[in-house]
Every structure is written in C-alpha cells, then in structure tokens.
N, C-alpha and C. Protein backbone atom coordinates (compact mmCIF):
# COMPACT_ATOMS: atom_id res chain seq x y z
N UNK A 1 37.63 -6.07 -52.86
CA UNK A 1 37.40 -6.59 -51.53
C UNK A 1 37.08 -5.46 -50.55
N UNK A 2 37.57 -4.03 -50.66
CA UNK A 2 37.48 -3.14 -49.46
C UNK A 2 36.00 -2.71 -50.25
N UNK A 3 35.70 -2.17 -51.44
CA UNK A 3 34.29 -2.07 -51.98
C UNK A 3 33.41 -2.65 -50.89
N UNK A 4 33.34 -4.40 -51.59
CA UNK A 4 32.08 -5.26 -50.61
C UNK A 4 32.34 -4.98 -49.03
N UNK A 5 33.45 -4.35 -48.28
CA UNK A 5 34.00 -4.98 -46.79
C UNK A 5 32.62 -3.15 -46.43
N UNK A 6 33.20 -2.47 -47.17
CA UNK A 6 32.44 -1.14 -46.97
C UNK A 6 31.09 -1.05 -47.02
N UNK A 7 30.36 -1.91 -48.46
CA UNK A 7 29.17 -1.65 -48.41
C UNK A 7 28.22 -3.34 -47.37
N UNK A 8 29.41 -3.47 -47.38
CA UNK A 8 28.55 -4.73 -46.48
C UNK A 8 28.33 -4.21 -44.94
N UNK A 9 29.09 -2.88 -44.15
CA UNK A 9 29.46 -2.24 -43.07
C UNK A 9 27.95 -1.08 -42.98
N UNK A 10 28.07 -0.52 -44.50
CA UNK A 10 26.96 0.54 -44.52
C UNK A 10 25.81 -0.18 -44.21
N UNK A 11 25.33 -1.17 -44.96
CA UNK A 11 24.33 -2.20 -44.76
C UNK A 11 23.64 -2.56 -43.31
N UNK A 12 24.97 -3.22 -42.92
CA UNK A 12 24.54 -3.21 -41.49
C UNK A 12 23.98 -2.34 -40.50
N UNK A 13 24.71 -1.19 -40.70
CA UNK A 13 24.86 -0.19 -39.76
C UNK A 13 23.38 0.59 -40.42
N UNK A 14 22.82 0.18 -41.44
CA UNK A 14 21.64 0.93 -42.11
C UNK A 14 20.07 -0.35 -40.92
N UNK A 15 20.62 -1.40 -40.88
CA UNK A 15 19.99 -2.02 -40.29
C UNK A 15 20.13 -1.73 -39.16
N UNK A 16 20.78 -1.59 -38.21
CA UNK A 16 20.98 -1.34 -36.97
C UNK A 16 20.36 -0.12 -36.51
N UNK A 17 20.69 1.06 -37.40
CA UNK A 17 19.71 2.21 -37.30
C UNK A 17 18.46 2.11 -37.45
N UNK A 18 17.42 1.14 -38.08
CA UNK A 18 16.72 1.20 -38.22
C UNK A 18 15.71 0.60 -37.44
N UNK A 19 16.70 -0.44 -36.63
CA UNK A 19 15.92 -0.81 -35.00
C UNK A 19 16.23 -0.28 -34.12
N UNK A 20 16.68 0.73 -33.57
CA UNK A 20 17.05 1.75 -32.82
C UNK A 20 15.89 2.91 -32.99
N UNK A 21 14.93 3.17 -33.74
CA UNK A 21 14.34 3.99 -34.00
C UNK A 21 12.99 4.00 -32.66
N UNK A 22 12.63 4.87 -32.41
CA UNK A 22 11.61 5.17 -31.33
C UNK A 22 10.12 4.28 -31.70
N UNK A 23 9.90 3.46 -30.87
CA UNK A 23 7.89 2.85 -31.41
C UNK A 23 7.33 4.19 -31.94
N UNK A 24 6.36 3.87 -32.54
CA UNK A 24 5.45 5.00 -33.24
C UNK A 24 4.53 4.73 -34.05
N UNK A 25 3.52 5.46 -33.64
CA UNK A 25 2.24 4.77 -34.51
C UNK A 25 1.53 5.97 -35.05
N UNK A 26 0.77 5.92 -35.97
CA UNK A 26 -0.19 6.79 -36.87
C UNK A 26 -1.60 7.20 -36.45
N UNK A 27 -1.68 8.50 -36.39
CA UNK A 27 -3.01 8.74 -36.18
C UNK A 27 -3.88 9.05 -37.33
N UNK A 28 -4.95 9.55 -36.93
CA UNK A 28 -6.01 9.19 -37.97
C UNK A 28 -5.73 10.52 -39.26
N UNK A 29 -4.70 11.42 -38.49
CA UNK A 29 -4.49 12.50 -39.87
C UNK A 29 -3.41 12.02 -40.69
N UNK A 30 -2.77 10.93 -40.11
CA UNK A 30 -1.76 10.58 -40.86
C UNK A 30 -0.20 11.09 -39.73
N UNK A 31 -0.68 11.92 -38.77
CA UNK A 31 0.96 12.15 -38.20
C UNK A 31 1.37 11.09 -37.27
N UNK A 32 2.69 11.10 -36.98
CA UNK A 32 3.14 9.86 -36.06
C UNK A 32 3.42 10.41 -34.74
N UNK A 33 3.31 9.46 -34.21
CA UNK A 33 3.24 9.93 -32.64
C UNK A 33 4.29 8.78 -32.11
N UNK A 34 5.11 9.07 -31.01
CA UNK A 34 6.52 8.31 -30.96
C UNK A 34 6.21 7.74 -29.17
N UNK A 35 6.71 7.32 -28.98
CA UNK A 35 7.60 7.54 -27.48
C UNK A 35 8.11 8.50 -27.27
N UNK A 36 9.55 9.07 -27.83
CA UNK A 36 9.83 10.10 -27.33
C UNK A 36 8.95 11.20 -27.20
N UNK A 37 8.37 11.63 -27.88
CA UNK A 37 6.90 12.65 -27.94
C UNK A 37 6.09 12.52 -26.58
N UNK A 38 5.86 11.68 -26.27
CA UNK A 38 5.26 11.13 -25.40
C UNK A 38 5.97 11.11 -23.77
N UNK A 39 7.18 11.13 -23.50
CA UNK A 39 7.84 10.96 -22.71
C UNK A 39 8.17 12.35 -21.88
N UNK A 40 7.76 12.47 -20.99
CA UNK A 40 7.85 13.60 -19.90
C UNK A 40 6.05 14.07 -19.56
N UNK A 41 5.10 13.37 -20.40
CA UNK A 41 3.99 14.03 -20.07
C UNK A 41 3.15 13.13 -19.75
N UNK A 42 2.06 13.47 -18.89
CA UNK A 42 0.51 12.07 -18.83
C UNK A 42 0.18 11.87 -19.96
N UNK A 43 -0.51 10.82 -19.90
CA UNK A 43 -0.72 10.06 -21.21
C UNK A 43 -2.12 9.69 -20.98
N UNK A 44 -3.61 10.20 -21.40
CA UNK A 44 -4.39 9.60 -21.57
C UNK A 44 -4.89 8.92 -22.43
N UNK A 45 -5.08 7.33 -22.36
CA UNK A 45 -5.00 6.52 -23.40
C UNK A 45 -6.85 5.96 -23.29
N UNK A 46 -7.67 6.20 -24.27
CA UNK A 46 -9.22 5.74 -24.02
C UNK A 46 -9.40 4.53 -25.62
N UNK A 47 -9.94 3.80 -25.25
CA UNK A 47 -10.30 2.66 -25.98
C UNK A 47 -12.03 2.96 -26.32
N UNK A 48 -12.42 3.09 -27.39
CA UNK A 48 -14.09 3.44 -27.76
C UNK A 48 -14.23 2.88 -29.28
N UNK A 49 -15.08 2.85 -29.55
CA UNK A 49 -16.18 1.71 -30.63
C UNK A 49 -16.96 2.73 -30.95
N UNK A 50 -17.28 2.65 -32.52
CA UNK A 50 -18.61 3.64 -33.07
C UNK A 50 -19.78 3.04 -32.20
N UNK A 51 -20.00 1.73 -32.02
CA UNK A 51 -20.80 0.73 -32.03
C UNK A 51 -21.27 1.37 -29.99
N UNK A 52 -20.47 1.77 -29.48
CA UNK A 52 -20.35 1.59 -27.73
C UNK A 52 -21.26 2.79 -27.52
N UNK A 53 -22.55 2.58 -27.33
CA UNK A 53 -23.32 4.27 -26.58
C UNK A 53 -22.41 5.11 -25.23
N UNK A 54 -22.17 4.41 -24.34
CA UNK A 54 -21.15 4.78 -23.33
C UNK A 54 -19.99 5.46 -23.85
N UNK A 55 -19.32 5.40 -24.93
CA UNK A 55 -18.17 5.59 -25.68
C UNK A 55 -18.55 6.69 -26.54
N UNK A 56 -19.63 6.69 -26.82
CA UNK A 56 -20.04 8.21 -27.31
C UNK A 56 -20.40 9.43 -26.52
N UNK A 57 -20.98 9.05 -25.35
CA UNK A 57 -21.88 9.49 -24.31
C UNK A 57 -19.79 10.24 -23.70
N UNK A 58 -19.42 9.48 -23.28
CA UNK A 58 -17.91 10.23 -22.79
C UNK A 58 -16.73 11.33 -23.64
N UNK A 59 -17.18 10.58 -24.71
CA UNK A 59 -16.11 11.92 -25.87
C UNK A 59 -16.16 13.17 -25.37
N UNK A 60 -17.78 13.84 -25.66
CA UNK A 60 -17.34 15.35 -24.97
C UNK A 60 -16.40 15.22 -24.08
N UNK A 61 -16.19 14.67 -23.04
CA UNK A 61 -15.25 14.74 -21.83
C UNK A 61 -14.33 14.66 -22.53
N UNK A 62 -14.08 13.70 -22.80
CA UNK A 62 -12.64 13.57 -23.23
C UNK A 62 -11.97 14.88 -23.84
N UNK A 63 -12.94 15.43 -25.21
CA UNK A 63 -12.42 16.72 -25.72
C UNK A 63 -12.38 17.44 -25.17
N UNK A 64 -12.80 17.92 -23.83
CA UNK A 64 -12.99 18.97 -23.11
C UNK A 64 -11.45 18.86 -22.12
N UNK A 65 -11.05 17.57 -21.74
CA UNK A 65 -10.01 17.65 -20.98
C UNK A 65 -8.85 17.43 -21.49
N UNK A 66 -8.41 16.86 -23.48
CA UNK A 66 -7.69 17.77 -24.06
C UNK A 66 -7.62 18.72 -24.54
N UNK A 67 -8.44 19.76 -24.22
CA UNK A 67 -8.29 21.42 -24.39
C UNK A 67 -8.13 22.05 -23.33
N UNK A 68 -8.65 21.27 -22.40
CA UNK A 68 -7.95 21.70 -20.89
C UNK A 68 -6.97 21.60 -20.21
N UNK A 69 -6.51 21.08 -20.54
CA UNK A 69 -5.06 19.92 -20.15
C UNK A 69 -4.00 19.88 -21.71
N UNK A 70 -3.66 21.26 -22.13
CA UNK A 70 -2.56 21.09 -23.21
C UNK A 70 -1.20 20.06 -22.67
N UNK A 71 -0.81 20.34 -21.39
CA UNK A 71 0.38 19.49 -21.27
C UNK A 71 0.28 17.60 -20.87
N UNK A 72 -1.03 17.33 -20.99
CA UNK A 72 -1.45 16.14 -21.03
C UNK A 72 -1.53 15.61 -22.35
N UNK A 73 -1.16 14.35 -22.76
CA UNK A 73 -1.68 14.00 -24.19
C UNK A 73 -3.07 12.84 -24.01
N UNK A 74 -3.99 13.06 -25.04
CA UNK A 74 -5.13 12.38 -24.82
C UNK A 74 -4.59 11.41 -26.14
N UNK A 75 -5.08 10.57 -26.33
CA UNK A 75 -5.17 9.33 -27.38
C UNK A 75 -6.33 8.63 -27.08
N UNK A 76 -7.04 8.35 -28.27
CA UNK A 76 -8.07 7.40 -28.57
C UNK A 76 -7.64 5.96 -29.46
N UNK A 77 -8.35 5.06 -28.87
CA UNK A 77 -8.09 3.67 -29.74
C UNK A 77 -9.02 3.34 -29.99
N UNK A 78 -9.19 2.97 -31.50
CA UNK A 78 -10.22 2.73 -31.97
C UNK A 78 -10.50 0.98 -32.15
N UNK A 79 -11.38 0.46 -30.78
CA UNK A 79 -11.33 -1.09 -30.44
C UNK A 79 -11.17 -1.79 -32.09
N UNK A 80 -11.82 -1.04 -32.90
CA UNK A 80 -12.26 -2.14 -33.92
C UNK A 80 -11.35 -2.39 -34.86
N UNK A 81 -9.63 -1.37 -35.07
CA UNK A 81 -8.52 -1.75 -35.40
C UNK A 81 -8.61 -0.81 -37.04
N UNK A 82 -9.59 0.00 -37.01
CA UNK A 82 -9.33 0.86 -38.21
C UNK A 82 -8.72 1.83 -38.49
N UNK A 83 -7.95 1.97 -39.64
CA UNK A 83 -6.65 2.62 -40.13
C UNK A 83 -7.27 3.51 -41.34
N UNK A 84 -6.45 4.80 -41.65
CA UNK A 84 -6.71 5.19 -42.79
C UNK A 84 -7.87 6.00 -43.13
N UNK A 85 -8.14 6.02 -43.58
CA UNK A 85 -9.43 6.49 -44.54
C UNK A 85 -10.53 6.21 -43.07
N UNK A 86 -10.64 5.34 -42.79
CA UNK A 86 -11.82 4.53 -42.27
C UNK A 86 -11.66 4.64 -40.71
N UNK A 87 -10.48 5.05 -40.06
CA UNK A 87 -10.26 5.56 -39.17
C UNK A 87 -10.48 6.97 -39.19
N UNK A 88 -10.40 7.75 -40.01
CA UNK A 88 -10.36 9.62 -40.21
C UNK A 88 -11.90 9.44 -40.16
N UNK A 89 -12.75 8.79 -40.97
CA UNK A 89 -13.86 8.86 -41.26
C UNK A 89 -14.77 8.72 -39.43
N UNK A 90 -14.48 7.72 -38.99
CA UNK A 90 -15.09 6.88 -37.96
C UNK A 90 -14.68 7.89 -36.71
N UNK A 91 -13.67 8.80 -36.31
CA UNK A 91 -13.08 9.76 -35.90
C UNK A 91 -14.22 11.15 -36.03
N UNK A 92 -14.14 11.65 -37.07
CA UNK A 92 -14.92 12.99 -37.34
C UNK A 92 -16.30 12.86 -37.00
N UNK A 93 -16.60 11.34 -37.44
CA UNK A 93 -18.44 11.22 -37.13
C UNK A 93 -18.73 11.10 -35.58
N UNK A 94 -17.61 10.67 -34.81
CA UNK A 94 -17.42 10.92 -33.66
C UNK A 94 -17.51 12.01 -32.79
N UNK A 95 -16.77 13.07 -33.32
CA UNK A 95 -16.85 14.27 -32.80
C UNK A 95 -15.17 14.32 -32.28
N UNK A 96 -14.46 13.49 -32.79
CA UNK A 96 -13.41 13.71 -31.71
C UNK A 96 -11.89 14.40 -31.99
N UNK A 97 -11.67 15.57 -31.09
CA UNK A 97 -10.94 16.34 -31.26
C UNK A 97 -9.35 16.14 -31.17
N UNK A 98 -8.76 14.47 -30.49
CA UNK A 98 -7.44 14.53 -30.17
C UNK A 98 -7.38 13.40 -31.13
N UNK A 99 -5.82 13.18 -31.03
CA UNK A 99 -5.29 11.69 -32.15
C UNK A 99 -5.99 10.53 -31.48
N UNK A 100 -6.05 9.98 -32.61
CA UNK A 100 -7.06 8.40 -32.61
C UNK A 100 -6.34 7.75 -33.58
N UNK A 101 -5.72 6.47 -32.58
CA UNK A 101 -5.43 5.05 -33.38
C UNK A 101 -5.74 4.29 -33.67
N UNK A 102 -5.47 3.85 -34.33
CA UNK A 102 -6.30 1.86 -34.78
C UNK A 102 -5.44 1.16 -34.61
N UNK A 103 -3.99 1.36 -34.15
CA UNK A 103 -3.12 0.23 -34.33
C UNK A 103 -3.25 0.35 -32.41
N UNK A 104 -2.68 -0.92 -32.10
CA UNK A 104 -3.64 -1.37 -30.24
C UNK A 104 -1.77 -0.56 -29.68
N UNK A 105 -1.85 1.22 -29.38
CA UNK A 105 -0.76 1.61 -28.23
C UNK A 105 -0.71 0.95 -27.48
N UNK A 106 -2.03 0.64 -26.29
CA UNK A 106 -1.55 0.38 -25.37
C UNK A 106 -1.15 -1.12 -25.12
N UNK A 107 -1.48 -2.30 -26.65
CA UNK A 107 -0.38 -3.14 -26.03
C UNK A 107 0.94 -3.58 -26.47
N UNK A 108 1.18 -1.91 -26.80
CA UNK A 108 2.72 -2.08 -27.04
C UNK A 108 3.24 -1.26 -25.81
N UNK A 109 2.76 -0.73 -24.87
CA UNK A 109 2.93 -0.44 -23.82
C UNK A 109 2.76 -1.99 -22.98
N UNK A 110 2.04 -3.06 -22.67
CA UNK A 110 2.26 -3.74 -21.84
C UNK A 110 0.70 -3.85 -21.26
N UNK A 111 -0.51 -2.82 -21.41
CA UNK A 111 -1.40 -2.95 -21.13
C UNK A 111 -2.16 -4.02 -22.00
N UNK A 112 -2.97 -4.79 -20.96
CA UNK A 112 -4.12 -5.35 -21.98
C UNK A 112 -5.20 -4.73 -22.45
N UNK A 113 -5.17 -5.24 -23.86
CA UNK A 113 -6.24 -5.30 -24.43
C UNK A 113 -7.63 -4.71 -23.60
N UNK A 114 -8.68 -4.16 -23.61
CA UNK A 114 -10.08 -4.07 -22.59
C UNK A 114 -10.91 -4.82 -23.11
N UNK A 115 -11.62 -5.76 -21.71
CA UNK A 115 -12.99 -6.12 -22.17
C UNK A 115 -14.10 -5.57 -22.23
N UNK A 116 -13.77 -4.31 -21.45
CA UNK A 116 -14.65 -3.59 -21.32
C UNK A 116 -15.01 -1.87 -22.18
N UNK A 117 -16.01 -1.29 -22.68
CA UNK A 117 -16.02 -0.14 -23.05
C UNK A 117 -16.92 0.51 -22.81
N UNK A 118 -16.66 1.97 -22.57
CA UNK A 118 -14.80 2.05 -22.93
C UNK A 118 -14.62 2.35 -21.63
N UNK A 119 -12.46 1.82 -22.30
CA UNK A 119 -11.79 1.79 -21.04
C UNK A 119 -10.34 3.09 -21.30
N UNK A 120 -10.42 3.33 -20.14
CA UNK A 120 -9.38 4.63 -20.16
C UNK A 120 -7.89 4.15 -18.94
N UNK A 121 -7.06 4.26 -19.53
CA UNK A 121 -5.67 4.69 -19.24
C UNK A 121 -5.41 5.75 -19.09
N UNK A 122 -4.70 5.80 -17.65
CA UNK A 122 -3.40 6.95 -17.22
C UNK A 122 -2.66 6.74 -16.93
N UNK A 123 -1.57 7.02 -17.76
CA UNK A 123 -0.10 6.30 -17.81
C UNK A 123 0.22 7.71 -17.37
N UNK A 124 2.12 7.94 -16.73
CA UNK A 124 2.43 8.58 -16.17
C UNK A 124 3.61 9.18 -16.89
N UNK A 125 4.80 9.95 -16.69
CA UNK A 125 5.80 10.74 -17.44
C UNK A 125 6.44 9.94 -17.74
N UNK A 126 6.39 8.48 -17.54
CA UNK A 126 7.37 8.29 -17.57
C UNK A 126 6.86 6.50 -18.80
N UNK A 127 5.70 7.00 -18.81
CA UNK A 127 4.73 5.59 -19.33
C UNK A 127 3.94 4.46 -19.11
N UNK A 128 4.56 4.69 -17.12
CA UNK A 128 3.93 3.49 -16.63
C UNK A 128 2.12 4.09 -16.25
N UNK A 129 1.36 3.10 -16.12
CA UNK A 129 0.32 2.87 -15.79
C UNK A 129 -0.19 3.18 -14.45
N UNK A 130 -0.78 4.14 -14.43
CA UNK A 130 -1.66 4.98 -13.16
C UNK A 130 -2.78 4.67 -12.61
N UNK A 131 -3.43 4.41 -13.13
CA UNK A 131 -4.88 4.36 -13.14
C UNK A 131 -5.81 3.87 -14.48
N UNK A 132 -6.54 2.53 -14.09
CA UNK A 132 -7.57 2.01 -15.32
C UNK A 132 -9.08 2.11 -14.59
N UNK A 133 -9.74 2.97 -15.66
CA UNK A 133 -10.99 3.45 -15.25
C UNK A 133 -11.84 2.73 -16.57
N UNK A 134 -12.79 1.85 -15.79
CA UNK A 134 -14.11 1.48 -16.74
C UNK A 134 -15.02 2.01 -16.33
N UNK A 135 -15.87 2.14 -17.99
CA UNK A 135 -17.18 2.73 -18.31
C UNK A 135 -16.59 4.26 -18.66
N UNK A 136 -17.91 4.68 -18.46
CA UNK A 136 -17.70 6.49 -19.38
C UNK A 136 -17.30 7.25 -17.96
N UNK A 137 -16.48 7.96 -18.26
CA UNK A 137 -15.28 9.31 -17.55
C UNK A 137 -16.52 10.52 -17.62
N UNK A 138 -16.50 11.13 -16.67
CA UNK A 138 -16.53 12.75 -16.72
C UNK A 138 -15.39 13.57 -16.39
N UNK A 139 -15.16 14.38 -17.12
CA UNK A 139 -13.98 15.34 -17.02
C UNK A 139 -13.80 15.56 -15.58
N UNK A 140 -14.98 15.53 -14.67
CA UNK A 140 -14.55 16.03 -13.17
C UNK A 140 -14.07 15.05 -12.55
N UNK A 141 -14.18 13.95 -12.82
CA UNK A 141 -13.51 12.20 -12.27
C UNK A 141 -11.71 12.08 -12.71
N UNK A 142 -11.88 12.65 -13.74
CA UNK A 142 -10.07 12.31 -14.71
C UNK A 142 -9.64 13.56 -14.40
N UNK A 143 -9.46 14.59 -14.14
CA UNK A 143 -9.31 15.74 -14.31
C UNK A 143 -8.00 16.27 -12.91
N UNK A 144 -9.18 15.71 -11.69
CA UNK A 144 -7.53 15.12 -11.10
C UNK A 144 -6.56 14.47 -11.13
N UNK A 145 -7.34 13.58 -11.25
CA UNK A 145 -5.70 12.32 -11.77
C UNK A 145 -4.97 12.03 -12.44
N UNK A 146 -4.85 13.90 -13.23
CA UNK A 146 -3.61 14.39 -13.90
C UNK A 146 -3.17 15.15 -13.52
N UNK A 147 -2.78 15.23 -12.15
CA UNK A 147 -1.93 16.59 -11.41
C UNK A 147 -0.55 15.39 -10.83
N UNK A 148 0.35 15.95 -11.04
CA UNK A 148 1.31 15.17 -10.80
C UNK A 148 1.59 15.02 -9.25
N UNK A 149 1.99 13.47 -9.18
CA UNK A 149 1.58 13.17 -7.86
C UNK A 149 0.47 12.28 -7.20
N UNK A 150 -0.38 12.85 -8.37
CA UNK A 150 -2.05 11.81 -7.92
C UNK A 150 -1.66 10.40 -8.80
C-alpha cells in the first residue's frame, strides 16, 4: 500500500511538473525558444510567405536590425505553418538570418493571426504588444521603436 501511495505521488507530481513548464516553440535549427528567454527584452515578431514579394523585398531589413539590435530578439513566422526540414529549407532560400517558426507564436501570445503580409509585431519586455506594422518595414521605420520607452 505505501509502494502504490508513493508511486501514485511521483506520478502526479511528474504531471504537475510538466505543466508548469515555460511555452516554447522550435525554430527552424531545431533550438527552442521559451518565454522565459524572451522575457526582459523587445520582441520582434514578423509574419512572411515564400509566396509574398513584399516579404522578401523586407528581410534584408529585418537581418540588418537583428545584427543591429543584439539585445532585441527578431522572430519570423512562417504564414504557411512549415516545420522541420521544410521550414530550414524555406528559411535559407530566404536569406534569413534570425529564428523562424512555423508553429503561429504570436497566437499563443494573444495576437491575431495577419491578414495581411507581411505583418510585424513589437511586443515589449514584458510581452505585451507595442506596435503592429503592415506591409514591408525598413530598418529606419522599426529601428526606433525599439528604444525603450517608444
């Protein structure tokens, strides 16, 4: 009886730990990227399509203002929901230099979905939502509205 009372306790408590664990999703190299990771810094979140000319036409920017902006995190979502192989692939032919998801961050953040592309998020230290910019970004447009405060 104390056997089952014990492993029925570990059990639980193996479950309980295991929803307690931080959201986190996969980028296209395979590393995970959390909340906590995420928490104390801007968050640029961009939504783009192989398929979107506008969405190609903006990448340089984008790469240019995560190499400019180390204490900013950039993220890409890849509208069309590809993972894996086919995400790494669709990524490199891109040109693009920061993590790229296929699984939808921002609506596990609370943001919708975009109808539009592409669409860019600036979420703040703390995760909430700053600023939603449609169509293609130039680095000199986003570039402020990661100084804390703006």
């Amino acid at each position: 009886m104390v056997y089952e009372c014990r492993r029925l306790l570990i059990v639980t408590l193996a479950f309980l730990l295991a929803a307690c664990e931080p959201a986190g999703w996969i980028d296209q190299h395979g590393n995970q990227i959390t909340d906590d990771a995420l928490r104390g810094q801007r968050t640029v979140v961009n939504y783009w399509a192989q398929w979107c000319a506008p969405c190609r036409q903006e990448l340089p920017e984008l790469n240019r203002l995560a190499r400019s902006f180390p204490a900013v995190r950039v993220i890409g979502i890849d509208f069309d929901g590809a993972t894996g192989d086919a995400l790494l692939a669709a990524s490199e032919e891109m040109g693009i230099e920061f993590a790229v998801l296929g699984q939808d961050f921002a609506e596990s953040r609370g943001l919708a979905k975009p109808e539009v592309l592409p669409t860019t998020y600036i979420l703040d230290e703390q995760g909430a939502l700053l600023h939603t910019l449609h169509g293609p970004q130039h680095y000199d447009d986003i570039a402020p509205l990661l100084a804390p405060g703006s």
